[in-house]
C-alpha atoms as a PDB file:
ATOM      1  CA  UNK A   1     -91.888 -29.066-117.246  1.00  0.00           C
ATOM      2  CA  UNK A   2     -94.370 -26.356-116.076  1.00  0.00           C
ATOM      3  CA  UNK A   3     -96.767 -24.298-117.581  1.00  0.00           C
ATOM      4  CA  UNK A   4     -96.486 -20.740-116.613  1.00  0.00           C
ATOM      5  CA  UNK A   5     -97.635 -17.606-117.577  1.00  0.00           C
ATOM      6  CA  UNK A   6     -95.394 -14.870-119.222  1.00  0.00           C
ATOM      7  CA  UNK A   7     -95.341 -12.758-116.025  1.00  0.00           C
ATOM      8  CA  UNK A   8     -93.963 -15.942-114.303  1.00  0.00           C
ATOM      9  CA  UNK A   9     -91.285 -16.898-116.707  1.00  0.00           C
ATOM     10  CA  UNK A  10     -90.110 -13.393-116.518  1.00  0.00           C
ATOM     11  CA  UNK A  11     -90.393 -13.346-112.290  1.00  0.00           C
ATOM     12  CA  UNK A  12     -88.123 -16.520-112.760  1.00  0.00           C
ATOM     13  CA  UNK A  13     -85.451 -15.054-115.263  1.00  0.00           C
ATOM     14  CA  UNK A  14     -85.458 -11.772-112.948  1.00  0.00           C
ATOM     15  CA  UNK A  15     -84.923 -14.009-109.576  1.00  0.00           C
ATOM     16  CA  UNK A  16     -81.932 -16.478-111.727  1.00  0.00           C
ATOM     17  CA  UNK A  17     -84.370 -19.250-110.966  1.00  0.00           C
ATOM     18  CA  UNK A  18     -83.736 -22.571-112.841  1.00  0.00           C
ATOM     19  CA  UNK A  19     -87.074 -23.938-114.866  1.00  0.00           C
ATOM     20  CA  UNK A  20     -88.522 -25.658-117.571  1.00  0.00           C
ATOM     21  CA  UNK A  21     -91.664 -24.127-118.937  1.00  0.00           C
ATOM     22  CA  UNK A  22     -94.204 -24.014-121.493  1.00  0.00           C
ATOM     23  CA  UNK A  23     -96.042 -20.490-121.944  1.00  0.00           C
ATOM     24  CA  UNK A  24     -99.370 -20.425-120.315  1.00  0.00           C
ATOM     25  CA  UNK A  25    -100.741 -20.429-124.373  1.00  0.00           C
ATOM     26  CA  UNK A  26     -98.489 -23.241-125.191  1.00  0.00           C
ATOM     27  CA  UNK A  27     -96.861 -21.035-127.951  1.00  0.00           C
ATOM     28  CA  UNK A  28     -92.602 -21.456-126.534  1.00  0.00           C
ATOM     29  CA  UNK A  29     -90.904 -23.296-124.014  1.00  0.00           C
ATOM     30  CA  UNK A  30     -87.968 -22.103-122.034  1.00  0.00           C
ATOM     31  CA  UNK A  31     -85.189 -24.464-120.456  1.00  0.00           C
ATOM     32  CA  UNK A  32     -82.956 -22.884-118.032  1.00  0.00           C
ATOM     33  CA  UNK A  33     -80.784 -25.703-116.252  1.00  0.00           C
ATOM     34  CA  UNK A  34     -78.187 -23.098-115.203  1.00  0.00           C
ATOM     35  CA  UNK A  35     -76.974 -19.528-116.521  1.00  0.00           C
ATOM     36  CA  UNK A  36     -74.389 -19.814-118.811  1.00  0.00           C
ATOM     37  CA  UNK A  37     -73.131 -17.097-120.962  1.00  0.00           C
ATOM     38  CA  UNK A  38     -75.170 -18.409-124.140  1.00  0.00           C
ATOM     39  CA  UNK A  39     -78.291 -19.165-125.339  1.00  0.00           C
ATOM     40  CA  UNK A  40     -79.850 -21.508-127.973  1.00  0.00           C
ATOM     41  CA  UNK A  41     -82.506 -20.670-130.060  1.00  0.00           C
ATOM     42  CA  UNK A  42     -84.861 -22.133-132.080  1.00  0.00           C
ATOM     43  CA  UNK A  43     -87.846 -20.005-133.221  1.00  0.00           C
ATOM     44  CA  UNK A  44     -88.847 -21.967-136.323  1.00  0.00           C
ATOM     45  CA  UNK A  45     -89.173 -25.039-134.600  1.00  0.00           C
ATOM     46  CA  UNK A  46     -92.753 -25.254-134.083  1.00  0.00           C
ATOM     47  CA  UNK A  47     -95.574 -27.089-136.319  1.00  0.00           C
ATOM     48  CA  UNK A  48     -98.590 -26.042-134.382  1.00  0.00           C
ATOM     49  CA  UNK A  49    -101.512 -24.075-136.233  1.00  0.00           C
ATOM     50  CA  UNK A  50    -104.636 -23.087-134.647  1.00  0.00           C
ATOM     51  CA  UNK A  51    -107.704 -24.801-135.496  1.00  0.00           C
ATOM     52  CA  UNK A  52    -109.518 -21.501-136.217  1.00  0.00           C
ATOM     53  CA  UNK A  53    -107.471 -21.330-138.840  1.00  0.00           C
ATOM     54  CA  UNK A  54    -107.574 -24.599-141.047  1.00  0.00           C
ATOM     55  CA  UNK A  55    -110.363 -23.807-142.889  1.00  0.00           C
ATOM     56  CA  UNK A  56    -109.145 -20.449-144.218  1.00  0.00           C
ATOM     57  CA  UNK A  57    -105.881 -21.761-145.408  1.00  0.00           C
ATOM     58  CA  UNK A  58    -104.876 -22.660-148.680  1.00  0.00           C
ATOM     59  CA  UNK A  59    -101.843 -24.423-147.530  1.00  0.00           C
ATOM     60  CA  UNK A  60    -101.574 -28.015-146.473  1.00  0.00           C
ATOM     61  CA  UNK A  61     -99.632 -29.326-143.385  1.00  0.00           C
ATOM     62  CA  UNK A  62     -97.196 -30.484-145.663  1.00  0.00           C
ATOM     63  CA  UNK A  63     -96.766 -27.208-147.689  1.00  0.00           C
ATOM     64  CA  UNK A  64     -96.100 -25.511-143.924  1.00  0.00           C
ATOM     65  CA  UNK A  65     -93.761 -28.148-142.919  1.00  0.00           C
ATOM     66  CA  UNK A  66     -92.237 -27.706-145.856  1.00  0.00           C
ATOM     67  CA  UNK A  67     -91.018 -24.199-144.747  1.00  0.00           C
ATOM     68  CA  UNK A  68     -90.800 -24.583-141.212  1.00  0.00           C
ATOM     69  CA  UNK A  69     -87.162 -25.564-139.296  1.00  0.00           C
ATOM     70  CA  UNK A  70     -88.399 -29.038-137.937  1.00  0.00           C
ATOM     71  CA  UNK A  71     -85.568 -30.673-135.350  1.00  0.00           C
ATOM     72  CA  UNK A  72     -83.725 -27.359-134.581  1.00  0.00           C
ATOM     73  CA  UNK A  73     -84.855 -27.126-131.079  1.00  0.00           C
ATOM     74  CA  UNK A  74     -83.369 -30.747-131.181  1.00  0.00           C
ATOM     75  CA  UNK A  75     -80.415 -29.850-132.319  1.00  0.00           C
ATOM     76  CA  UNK A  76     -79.412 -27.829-129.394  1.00  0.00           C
ATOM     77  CA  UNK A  77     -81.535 -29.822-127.036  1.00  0.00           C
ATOM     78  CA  UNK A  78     -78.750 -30.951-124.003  1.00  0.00           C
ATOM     79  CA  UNK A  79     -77.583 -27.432-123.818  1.00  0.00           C
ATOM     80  CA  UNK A  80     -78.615 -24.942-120.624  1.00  0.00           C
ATOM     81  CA  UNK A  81     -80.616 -22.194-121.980  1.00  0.00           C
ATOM     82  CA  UNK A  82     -83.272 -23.000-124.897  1.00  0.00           C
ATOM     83  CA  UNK A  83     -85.942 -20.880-126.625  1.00  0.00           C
ATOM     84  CA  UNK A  84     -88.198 -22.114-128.869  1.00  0.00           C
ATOM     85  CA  UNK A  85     -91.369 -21.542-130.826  1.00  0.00           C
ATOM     86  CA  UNK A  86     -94.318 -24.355-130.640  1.00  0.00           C
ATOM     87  CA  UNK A  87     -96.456 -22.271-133.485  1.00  0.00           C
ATOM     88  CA  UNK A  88     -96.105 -22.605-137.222  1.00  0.00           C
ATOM     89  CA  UNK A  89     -94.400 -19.443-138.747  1.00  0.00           C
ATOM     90  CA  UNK A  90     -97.996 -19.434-141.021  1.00  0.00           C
ATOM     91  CA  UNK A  91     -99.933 -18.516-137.953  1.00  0.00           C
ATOM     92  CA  UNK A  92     -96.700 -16.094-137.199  1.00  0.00           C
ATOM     93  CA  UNK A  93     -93.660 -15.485-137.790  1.00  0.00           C
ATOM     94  CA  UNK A  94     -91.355 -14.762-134.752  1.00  0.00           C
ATOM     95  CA  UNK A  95     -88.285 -13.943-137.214  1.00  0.00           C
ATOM     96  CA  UNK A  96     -90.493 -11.203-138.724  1.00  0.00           C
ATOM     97  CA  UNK A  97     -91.435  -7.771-137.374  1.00  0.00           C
ATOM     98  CA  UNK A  98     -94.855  -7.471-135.503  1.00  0.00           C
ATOM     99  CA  UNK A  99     -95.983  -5.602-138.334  1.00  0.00           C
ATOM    100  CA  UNK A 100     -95.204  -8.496-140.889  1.00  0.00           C
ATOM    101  CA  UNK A 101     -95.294 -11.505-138.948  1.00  0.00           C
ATOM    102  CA  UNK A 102     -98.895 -12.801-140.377  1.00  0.00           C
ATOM    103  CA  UNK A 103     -98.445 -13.767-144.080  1.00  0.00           C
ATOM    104  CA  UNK A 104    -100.180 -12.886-146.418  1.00  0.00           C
ATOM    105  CA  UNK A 105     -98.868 -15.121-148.939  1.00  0.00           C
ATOM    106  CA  UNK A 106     -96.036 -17.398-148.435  1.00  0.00           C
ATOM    107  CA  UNK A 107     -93.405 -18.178-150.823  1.00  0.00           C
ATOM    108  CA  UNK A 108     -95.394 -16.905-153.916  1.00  0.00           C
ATOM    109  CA  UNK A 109     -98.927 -19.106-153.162  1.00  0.00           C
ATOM    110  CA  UNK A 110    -101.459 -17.024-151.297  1.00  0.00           C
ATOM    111  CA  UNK A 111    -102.164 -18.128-147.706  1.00  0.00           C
ATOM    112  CA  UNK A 112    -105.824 -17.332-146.806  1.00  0.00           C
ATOM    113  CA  UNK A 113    -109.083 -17.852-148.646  1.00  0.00           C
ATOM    114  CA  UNK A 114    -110.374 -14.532-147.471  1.00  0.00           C
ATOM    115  CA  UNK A 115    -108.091 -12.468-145.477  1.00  0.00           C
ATOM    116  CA  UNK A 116    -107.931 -12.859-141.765  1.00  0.00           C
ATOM    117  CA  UNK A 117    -110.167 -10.902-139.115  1.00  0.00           C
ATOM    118  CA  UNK A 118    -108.240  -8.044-137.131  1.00  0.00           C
ATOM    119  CA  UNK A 119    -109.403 -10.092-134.234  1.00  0.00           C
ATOM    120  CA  UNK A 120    -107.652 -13.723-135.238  1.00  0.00           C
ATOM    121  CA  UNK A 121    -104.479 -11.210-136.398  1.00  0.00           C
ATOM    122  CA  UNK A 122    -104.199  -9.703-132.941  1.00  0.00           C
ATOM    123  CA  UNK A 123    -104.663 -13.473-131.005  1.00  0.00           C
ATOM    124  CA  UNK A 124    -101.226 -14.334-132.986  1.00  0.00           C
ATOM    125  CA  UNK A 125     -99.721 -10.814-132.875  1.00  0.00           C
ATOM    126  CA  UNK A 126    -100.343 -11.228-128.955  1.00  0.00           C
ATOM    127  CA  UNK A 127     -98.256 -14.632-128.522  1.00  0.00           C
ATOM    128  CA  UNK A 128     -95.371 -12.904-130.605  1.00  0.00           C
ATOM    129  CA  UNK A 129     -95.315  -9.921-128.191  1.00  0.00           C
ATOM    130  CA  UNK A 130     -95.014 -11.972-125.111  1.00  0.00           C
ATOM    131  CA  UNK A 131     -92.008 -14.005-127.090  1.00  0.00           C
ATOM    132  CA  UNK A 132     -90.323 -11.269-127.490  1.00  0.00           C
ATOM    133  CA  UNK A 133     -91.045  -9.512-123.525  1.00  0.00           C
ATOM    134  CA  UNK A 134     -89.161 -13.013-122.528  1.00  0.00           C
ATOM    135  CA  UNK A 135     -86.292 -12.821-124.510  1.00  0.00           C
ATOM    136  CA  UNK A 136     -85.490  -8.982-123.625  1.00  0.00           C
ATOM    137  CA  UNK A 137     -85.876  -9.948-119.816  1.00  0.00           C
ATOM    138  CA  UNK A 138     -83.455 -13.238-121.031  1.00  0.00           C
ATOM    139  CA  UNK A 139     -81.219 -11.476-122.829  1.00  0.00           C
ATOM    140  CA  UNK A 140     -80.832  -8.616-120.329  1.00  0.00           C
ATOM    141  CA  UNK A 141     -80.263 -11.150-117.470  1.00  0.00           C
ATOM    142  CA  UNK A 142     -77.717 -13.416-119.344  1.00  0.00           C
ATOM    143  CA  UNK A 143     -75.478 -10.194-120.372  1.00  0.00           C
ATOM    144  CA  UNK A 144     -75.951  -8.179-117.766  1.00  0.00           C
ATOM    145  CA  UNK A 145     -74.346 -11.213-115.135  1.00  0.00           C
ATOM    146  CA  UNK A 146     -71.661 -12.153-117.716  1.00  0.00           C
ATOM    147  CA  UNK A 147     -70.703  -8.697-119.294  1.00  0.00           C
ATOM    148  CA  UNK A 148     -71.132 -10.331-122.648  1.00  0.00           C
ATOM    149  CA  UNK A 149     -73.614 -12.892-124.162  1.00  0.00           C
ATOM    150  CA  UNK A 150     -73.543 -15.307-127.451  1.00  0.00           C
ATOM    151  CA  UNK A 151     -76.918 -16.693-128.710  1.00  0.00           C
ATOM    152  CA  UNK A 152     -76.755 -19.455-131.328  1.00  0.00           C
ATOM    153  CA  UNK A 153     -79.935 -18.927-133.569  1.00  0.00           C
ATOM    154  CA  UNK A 154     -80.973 -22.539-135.310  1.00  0.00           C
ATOM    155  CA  UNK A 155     -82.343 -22.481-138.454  1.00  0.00           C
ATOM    156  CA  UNK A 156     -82.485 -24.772-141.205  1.00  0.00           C
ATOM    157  CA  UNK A 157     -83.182 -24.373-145.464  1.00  0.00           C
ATOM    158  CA  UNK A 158     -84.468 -26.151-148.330  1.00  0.00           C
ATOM    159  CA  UNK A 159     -81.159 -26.908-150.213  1.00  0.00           C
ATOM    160  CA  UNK A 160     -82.776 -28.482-153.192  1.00  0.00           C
ATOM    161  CA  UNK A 161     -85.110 -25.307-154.552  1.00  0.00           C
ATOM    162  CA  UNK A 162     -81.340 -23.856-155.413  1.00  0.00           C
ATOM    163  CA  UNK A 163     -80.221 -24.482-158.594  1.00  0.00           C
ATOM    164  CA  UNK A 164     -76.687 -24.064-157.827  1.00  0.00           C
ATOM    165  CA  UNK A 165     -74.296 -26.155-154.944  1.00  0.00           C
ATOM    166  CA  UNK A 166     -75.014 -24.819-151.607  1.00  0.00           C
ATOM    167  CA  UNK A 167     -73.419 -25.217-148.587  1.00  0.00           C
ATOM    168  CA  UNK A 168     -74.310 -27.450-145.361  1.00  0.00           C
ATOM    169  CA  UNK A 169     -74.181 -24.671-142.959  1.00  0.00           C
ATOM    170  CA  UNK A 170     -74.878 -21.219-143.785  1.00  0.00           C
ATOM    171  CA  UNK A 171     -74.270 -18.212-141.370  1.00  0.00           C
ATOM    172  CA  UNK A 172     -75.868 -14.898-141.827  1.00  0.00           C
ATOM    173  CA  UNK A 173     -73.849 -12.045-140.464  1.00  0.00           C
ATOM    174  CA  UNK A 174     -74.988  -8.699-142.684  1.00  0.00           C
ATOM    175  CA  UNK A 175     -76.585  -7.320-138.772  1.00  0.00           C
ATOM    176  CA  UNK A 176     -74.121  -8.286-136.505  1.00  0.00           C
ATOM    177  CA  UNK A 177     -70.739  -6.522-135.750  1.00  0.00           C
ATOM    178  CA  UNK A 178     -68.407  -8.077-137.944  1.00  0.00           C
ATOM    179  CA  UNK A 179     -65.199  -6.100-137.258  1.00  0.00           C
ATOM    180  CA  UNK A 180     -65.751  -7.092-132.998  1.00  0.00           C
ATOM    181  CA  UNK A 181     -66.792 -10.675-133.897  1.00  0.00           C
ATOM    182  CA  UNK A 182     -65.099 -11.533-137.150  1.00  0.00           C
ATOM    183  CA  UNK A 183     -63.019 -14.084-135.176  1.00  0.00           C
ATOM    184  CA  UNK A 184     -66.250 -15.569-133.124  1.00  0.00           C
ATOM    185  CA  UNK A 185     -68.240 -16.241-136.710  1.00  0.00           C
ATOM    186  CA  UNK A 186     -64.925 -17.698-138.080  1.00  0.00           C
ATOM    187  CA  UNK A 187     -64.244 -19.954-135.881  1.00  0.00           C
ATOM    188  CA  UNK A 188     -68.046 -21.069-135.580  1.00  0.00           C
ATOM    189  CA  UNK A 189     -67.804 -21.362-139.311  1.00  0.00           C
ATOM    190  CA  UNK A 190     -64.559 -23.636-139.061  1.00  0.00           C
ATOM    191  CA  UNK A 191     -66.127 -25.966-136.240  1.00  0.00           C
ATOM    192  CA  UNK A 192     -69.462 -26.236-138.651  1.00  0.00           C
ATOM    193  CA  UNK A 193     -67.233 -27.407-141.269  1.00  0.00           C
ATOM    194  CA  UNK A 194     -65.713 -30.514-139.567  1.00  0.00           C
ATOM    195  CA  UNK A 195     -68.926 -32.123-138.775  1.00  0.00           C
ATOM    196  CA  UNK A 196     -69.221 -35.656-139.594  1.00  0.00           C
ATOM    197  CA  UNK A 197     -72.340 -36.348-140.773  1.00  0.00           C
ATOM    198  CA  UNK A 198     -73.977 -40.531-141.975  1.00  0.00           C
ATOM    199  CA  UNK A 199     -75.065 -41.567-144.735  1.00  0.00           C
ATOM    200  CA  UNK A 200     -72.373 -39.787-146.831  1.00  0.00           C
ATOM    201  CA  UNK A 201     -73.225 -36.265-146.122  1.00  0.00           C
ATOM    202  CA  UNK A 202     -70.775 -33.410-146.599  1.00  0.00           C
ATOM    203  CA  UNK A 203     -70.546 -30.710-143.926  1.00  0.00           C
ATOM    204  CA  UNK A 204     -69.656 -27.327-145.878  1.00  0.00           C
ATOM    205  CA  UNK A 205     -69.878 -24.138-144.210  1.00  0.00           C
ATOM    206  CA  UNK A 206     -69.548 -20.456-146.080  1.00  0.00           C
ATOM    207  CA  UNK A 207     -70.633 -17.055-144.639  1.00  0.00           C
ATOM    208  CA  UNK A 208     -73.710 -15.316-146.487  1.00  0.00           C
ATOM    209  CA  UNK A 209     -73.870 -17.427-149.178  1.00  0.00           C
ATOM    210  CA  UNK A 210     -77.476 -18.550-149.146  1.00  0.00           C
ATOM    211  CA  UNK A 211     -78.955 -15.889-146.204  1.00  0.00           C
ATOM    212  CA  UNK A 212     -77.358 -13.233-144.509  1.00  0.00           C
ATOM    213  CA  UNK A 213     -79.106 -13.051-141.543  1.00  0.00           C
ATOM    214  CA  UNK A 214     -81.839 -10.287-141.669  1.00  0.00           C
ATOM    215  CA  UNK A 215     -84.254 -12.129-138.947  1.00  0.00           C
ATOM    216  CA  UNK A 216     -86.051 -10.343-136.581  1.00  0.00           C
ATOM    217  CA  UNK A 217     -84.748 -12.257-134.035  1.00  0.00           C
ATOM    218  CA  UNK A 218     -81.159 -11.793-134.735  1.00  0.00           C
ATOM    219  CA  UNK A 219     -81.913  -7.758-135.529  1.00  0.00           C
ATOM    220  CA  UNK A 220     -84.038  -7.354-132.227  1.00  0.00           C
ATOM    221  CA  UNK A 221     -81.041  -8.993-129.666  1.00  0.00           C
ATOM    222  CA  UNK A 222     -78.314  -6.763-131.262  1.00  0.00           C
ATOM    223  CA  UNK A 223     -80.123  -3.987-131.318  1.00  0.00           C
ATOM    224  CA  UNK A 224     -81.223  -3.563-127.978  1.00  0.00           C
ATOM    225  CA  UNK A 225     -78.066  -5.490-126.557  1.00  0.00           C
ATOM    226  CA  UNK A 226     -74.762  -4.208-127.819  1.00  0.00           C
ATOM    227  CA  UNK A 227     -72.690  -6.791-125.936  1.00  0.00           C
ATOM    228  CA  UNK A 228     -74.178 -10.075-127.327  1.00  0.00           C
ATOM    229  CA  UNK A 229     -73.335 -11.612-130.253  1.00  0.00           C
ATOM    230  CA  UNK A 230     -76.172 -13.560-132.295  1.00  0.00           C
ATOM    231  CA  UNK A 231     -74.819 -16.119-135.056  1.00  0.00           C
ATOM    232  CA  UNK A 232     -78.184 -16.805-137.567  1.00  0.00           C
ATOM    233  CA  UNK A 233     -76.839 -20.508-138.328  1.00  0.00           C
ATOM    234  CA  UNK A 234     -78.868 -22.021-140.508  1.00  0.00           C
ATOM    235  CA  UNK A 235     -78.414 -26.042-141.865  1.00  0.00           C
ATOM    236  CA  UNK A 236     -79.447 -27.516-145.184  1.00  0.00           C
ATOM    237  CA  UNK A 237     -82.081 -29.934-144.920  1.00  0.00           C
ATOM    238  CA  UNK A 238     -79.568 -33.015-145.165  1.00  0.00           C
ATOM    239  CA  UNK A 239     -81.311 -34.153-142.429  1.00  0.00           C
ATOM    240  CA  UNK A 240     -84.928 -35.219-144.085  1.00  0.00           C
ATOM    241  CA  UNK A 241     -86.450 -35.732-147.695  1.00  0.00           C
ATOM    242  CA  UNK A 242     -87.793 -32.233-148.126  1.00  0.00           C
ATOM    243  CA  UNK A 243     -89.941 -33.250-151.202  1.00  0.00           C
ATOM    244  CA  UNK A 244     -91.413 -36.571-149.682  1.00  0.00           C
ATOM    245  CA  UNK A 245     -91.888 -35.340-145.825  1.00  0.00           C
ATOM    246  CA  UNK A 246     -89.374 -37.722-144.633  1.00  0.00           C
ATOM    247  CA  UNK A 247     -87.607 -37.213-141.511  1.00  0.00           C
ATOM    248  CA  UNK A 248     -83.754 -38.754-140.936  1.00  0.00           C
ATOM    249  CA  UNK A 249     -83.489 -39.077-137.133  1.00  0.00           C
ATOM    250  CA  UNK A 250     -80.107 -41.083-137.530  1.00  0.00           C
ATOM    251  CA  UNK A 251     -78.633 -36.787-139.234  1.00  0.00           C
ATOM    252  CA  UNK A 252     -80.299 -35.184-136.716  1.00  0.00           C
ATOM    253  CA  UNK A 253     -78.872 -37.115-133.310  1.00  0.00           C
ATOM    254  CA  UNK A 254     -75.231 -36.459-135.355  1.00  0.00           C
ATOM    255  CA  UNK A 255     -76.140 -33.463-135.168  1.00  0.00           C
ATOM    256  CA  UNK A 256     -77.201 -32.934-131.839  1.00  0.00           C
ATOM    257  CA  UNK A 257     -74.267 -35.147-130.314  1.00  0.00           C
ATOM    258  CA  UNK A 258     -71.651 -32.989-131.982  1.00  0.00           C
ATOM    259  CA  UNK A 259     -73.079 -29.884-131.312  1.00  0.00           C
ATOM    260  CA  UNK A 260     -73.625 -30.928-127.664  1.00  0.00           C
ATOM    261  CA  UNK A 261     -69.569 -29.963-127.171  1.00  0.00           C
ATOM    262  CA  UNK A 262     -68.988 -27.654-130.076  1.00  0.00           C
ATOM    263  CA  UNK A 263     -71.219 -24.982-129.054  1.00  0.00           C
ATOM    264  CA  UNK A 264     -69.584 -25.300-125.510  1.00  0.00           C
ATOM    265  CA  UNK A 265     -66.182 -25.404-127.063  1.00  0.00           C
ATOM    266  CA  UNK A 266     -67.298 -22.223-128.885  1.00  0.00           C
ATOM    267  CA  UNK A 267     -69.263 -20.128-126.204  1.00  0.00           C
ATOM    268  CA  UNK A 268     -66.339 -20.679-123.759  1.00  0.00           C
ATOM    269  CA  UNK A 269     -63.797 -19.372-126.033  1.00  0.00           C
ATOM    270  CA  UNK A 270     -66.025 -16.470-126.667  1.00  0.00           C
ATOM    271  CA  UNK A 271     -66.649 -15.761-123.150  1.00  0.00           C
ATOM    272  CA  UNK A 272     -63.140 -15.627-122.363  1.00  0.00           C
ATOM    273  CA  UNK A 273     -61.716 -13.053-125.332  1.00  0.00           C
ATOM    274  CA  UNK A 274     -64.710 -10.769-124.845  1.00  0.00           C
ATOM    275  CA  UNK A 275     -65.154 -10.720-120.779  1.00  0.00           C
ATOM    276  CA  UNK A 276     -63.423  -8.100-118.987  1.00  0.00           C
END
């Protein structure tokens, strides 16, 4: 892996260069092993949080792990083309809008003891901005050499706050063109379904049933890129205790290893009824 600075990751993409890179501020890494029609993303993946920040926040580590997507990035980790975040969505959010990407409160408890200096604001609303100035020149690179593009956008949920039966997998779909891609998000639905998870776990998948897939991430690629196709899949956290901070590595390598040739399986079938 490499450290580089945005304007390197971006001379990279541009030239169809093959890397492995952390940002120059540590705040993503990038795998590209080869250019494949898809991309894996993982934007809620990081745990990091600036030490300038600790005092100021009423939140503990395990209140912010608590709502972060831990193991997504690993998830999809064997496949060609990752993105992920390093930085804890409290610092910011890269599945908000610049303009509300630093909380103000989070899920009902307020996040700062005093509210944050414009200066500490713009440090974090700086790192989102270059995110987002590598996944336009990513985007634009992958679609523009295939035609057509499919980005599979990892997220994961606490199951347990819901006081109703919720399913394993959840895709959100309320941005994306249905009526082009219907068949795409059913059949990524289907292959969700027939997961086999240990330790007794179902794998149910429905379509907007717990989120419908308003991230900024998902809003920003199909807006600005009419030919790619961005599935929000988000899992239940079946693979940790979300109340006791436990992780299950023994769900998550399931997960990974089955993924490993479903997404393929999926991507190539996409590529081939979509390309001209």
């Amino acid at each position: 892996m490499q450290r580089l600075t945005i304007e390197q990751i971006i001379s990279k993409i541009e030239a169809e260069e093959t890397f492995h890179a952390v940002s120059s501020d540590y705040s993503f890494t990038l795998k590209i092993e080869d250019y494949v029609p898809y991309v894996c993303g993982a934007v809620h993946d990081g745990h990091q949080f600036r030490k300038d920040l600790w005092d100021n926040c009423l939140h503990t580590e395990y209140d912010r792990w608590y709502e972060e997507d831990p193991e997504t990035k690993n998830m999809v980790i064997s496949h060609p083309i990752v993105i992920a975040g390093c930085d804890s969505r409290f610092e910011y959010d890269l599945n908000r809008a610049p303009e509300t990407a630093i909380y103000t409160d989070a899920w009902g408890k307020q996040l700062w003891k005093t509210p944050l200096p414009e200066a500490k604001k713009q440090k974090s609303l700086e790192k989102h901005n270059a995110f987002y100035k590598v996944v336009q020149t990513l985007i634009q690179k992958v679609e523009s050499k295939f035609g057509i593009a499919i980005v599979y956008d990892m997220h994961s949920y606490n199951w347990k706050r819901w006081d109703r039966e919720v399913p394993t997998w959840n895709l959100g779909t309320a941005n994306v063109d249905n009526t082009r891609f219907g068949g795409d998000i059913e059949t990524w639905r289907q292959s969700l379904s027939e997961l086999h998870l240990p330790n007794g776990i179902k794998s149910t998948s429905k379509i907007n049933d717990t989120f419908q897939g308003n991230g900024f991430f998902l809003k920003f690629i199909s807006q600005n890129f009419k030919n790619t196709l961005v599935l929000a899949t988000e899992i239940a956290k079946v693979y940790c205790d979300e109340y006791n901070y436990i992780m299950y590595p023994e769900v998550v390598a399931a997960v990974e290893e089955q993924l490993r040739s479903r997404i393929v399986t999926h991507a190539n079938a996409f590529y081939k009824r979509h390309s001209k």
